[in-house]
Protein backbone atom coordinates (compact mmCIF):
# COMPACT_ATOMS: atom_id res chain seq x y z
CA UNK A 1 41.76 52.89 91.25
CA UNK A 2 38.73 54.07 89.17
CA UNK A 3 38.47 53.91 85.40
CA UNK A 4 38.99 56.65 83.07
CA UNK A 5 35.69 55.71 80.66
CA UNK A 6 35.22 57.45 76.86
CA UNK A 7 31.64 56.70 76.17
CA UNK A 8 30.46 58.20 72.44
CA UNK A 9 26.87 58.79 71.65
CA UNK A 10 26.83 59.01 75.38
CA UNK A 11 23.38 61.53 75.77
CA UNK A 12 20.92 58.22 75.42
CA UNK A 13 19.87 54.84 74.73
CA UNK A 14 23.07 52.69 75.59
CA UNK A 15 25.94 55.50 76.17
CA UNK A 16 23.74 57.37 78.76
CA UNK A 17 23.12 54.33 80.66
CA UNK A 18 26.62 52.95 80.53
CA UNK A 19 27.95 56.27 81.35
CA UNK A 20 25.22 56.21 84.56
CA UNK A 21 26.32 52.37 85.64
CA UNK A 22 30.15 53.53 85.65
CA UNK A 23 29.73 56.39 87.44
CA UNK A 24 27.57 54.15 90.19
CA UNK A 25 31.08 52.22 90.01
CA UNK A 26 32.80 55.03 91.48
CA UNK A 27 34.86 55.65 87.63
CA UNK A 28 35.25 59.07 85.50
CA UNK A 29 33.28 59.16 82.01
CA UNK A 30 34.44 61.70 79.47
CA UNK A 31 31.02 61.34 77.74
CA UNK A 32 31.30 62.48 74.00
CA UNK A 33 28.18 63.48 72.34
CA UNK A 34 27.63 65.90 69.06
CA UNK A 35 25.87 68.65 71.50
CA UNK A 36 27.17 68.98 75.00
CA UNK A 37 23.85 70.48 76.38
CA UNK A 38 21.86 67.10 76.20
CA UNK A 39 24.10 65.82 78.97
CA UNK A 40 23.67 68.86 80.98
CA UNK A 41 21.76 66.82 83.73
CA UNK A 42 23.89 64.14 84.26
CA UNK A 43 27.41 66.40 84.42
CA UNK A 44 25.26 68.54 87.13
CA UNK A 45 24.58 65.65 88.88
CA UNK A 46 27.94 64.37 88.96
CA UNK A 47 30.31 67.23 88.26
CA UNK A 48 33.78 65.66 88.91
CA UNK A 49 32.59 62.06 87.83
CA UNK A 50 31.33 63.49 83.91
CA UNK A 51 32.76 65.66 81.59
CA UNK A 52 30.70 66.32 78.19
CA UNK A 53 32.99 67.00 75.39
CA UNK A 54 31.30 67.85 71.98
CA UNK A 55 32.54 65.38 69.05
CA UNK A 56 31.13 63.68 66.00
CA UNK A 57 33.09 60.60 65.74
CA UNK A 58 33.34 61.10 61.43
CA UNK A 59 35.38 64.08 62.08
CA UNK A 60 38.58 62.13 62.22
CA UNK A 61 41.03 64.56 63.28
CA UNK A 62 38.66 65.73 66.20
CA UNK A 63 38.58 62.46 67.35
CA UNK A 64 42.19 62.01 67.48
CA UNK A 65 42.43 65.12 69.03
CA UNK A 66 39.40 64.24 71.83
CA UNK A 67 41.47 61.18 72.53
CA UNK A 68 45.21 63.16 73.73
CA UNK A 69 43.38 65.69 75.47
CA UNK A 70 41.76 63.21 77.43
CA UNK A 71 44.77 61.35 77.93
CA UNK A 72 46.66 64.96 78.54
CA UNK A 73 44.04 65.61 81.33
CA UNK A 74 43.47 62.21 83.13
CA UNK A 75 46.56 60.51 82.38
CA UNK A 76 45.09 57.46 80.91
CA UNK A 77 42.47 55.86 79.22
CA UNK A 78 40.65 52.54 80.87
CA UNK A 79 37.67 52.03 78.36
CA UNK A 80 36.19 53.54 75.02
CA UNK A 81 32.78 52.94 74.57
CA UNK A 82 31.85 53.24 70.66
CA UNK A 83 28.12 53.31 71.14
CA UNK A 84 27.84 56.33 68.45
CA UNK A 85 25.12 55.32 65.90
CA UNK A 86 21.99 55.35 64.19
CA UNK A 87 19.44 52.53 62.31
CA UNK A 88 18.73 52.49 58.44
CA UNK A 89 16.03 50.90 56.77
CA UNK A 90 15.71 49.97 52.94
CA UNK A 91 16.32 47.54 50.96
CA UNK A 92 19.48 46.92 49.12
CA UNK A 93 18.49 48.36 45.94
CA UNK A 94 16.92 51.04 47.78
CA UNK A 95 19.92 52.43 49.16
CA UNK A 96 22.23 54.90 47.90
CA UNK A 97 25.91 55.23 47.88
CA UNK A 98 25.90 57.88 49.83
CA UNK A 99 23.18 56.52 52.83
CA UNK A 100 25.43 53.40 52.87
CA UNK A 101 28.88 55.34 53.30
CA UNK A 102 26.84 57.75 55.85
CA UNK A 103 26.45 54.39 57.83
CA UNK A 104 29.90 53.11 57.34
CA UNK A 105 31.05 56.61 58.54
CA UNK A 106 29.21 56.41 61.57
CA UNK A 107 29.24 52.81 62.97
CA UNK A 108 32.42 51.95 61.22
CA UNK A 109 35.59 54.27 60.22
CA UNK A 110 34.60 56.74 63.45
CA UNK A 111 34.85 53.69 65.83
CA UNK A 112 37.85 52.60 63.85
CA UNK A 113 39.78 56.31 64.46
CA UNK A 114 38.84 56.26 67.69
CA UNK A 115 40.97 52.72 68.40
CA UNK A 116 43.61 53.71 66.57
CA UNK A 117 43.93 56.59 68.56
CA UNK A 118 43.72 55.08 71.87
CA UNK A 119 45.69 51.55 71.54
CA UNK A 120 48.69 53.47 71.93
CA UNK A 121 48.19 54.58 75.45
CA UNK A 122 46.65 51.24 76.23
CA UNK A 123 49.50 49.53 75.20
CA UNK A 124 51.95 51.77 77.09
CA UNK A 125 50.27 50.63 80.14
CA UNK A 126 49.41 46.68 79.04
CA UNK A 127 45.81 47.58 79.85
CA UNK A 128 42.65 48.74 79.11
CA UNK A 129 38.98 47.43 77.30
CA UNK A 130 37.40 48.65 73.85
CA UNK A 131 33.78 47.61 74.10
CA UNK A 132 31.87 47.70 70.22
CA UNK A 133 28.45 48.23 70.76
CA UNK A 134 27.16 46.12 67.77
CA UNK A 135 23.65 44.58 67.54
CA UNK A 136 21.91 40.75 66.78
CA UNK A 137 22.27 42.25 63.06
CA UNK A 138 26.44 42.05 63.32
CA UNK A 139 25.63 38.25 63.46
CA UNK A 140 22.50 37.27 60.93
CA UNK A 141 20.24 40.28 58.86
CA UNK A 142 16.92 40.37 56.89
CA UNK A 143 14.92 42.26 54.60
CA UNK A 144 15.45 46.13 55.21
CA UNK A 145 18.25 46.10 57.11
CA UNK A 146 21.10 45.05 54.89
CA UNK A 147 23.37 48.08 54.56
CA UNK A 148 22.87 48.52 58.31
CA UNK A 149 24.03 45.10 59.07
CA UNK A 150 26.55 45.24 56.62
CA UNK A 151 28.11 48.13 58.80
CA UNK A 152 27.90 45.65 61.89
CA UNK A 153 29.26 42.61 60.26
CA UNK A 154 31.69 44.97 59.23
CA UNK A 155 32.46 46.33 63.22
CA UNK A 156 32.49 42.80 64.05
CA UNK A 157 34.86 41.31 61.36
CA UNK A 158 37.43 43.80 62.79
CA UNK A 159 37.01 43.52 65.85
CA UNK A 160 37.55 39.93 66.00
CA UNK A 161 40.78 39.92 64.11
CA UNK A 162 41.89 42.93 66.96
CA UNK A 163 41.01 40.73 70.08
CA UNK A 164 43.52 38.40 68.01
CA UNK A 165 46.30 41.19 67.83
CA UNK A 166 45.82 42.63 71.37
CA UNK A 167 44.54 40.52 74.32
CA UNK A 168 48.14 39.58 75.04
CA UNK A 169 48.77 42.75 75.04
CA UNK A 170 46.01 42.87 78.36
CA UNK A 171 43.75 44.71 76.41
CA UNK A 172 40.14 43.17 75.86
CA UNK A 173 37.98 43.74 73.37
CA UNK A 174 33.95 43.05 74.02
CA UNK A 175 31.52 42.99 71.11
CA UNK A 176 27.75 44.12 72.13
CA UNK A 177 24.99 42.21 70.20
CA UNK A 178 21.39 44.03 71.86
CA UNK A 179 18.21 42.91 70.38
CA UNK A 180 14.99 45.45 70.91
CA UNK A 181 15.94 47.50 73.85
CA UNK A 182 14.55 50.67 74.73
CA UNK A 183 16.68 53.21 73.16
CA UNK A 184 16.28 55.68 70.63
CA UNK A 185 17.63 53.98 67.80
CA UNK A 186 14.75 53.17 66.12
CA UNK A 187 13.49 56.99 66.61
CA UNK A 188 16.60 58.25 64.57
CA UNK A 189 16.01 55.64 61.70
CA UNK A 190 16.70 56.59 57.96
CA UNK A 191 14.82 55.43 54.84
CA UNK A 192 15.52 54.99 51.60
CA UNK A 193 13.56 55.78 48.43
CA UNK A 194 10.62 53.24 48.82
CA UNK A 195 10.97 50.80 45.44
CA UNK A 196 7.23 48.93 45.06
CA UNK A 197 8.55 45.74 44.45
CA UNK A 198 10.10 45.43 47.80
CA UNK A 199 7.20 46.26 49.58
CA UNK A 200 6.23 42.95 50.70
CA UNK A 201 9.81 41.52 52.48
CA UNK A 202 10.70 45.20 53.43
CA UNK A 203 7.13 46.22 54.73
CA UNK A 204 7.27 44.98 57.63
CA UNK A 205 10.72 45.85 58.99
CA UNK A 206 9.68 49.55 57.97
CA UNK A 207 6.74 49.45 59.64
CA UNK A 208 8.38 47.41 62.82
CA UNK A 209 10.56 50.35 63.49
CA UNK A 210 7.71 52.95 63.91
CA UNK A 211 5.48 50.67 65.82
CA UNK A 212 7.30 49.01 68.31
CA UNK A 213 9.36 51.79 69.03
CA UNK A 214 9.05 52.49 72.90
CA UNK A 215 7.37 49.13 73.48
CA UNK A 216 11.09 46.83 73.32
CA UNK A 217 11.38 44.61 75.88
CA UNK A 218 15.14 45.23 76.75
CA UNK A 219 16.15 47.70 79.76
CA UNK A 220 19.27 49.71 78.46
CA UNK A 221 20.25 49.88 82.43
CA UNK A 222 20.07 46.29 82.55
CA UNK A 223 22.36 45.70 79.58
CA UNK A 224 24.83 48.33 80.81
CA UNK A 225 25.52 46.41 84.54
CA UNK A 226 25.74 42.91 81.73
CA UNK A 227 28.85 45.05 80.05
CA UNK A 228 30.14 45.96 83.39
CA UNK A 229 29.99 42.48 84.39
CA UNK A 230 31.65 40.94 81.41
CA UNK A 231 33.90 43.55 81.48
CA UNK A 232 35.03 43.11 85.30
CA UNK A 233 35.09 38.94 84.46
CA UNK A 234 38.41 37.03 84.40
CA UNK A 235 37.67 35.79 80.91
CA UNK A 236 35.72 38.39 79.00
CA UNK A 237 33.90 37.08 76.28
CA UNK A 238 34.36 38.62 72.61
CA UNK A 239 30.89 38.58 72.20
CA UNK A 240 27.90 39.28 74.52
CA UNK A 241 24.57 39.30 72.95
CA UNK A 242 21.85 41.05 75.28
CA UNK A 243 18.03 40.02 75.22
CA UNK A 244 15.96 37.06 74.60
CA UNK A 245 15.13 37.84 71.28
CA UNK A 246 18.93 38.57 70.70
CA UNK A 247 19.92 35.15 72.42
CA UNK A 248 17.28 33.10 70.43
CA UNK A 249 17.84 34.84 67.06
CA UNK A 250 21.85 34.22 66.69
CA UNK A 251 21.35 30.68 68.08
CA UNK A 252 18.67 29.97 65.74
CA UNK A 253 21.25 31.58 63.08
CA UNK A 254 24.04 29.15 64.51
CA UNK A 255 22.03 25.93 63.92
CA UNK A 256 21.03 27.30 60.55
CA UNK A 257 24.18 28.14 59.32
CA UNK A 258 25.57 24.51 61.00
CA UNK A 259 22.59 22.55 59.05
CA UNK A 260 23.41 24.45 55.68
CA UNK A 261 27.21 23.52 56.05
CA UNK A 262 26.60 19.77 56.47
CA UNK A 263 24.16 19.73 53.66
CA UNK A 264 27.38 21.08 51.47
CA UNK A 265 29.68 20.07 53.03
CA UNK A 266 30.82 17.33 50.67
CA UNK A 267 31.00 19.67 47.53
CA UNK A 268 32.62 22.26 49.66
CA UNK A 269 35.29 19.53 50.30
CA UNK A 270 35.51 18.29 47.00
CA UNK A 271 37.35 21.18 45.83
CA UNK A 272 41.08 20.92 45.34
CA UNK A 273 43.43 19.22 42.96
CA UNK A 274 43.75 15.79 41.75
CA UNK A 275 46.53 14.38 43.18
């Protein structure tokens, strides 16, 4: 039986090509972007596989609503995608309140609705995936990109502690963690208010985002069969990082965190009452 697929942010990068890969898997993809028209092509091209629906995933009650009329229309619900999002770059001090909730919104509190929203139907039927697409930055961050890793760390955190609540329910949940891939995420980045001071560890990130942009070395097609295969495995993992820079950079984070915890490790220890 095919899958019933939602895929947000579904019109590029990521969600187009995962919403391309299940379709080639013979599935249906109610593909949910913020303006229908920009999937135009690929609902032409397969007319009863794709169905654009127009939703902005920090409208919370249109989200809810997306999810039942989905349900109402295909009778079930396989696999939401939460791909919606966009990059910020600033430093800490940089950023205001409101960029920083804008991000939570977005990569955060829209994914979260949209789980809430589906579980129930899921469990009904003791089945069905939730796949977060995070990034390297849910696992380690640097100058620059601190509020939008905090969002990621954020997705992460939660979705670890679901996996925990639901995968004996049969319901898997499958963190994404891409490196550089060729998307447009880094053509939709924000900035913050440039502060002088943080020109020298932010610099470069800001200026890594406009220049590299278009050259990344990671093929979103490629990364969309990798979900579809961890996805179709026996033991899905909870997280999948994609890319060689994404492989290398949260290893290299591992050891570092694992050398900085032995180092302490004795004070760390040496912390509860005297008997």
């Amino acid at each position: 039986m095919s899958r019933v697929w939602l895929v947000t942010g579904a019109n590029s990068g990521f969600g187009r090509a995962i919403t391309e890969a299940a379709v080639n898997a013979g599935d249906v993809v109610v593909a949910a972007v913020r303006r229908t028209k920009t999937l135009a092509d690929v609902v032409a091209a397969h007319p009863d596989q794709v169905e654009a629906v127009a939703l902005d995933v920090t409208d919370l009650a249109a989200v809810e609503a997306t999810i039942d009329d989905l349900v109402a229309r295909h009778g079930r619900i396989d696999v939401v995608v939460n791909n919606a999002g966009r990059s910020h770059v600033g430093a800490f001090e940089e950023t205001t309140d409101e960029e920083l909730r804008s991000l939570f919104d977005v990569h955060v509190f829209g994914p979260a609705a949209l789980i809430r929203a589906a579980l129930p139907h899921m469990r009904a039927r003791r089945s069905g995936a939730i796949v977060q697409l995070s990034s390297m930055g849910g696992q380690l961050s640097f100058a620059g990109f601190s509020a939008y890793s905090g969002t990621k760390f954020a997705l992460e955190g939660l979705s670890e502690g679901l996996a925990d609540e639901v995968n004996r329910l049969g319901i898997k949940v499958l963190i994404v963690e891409p490196g550089a891939f060729r998307t447009g995420l880094w053509g939709s980045t924000s900035r913050s208010t440039e502060i002088g001071d943080y020109a020298e560890s932010v610099g470069p990130t800001r200026r890594l985002v406009v220049d590299a942009d278009g050259t990344q070395a990671g093929d979103p097609a490629k990364a969309a069969a990798a979900i579809l295969t961890a996805l179709d495995a026996t033991e899905t993992p909870l997280r999948l990082p994609l890319g060689a820079d994404s492989v290398d950079a949260v290893s290299g984070h591992l050891d570092q965190i694992r050398t900085e915890l032995t180092r302490w490790e004795k004070v760390a220890r040496d912390t509860a009452f005297d008997d």
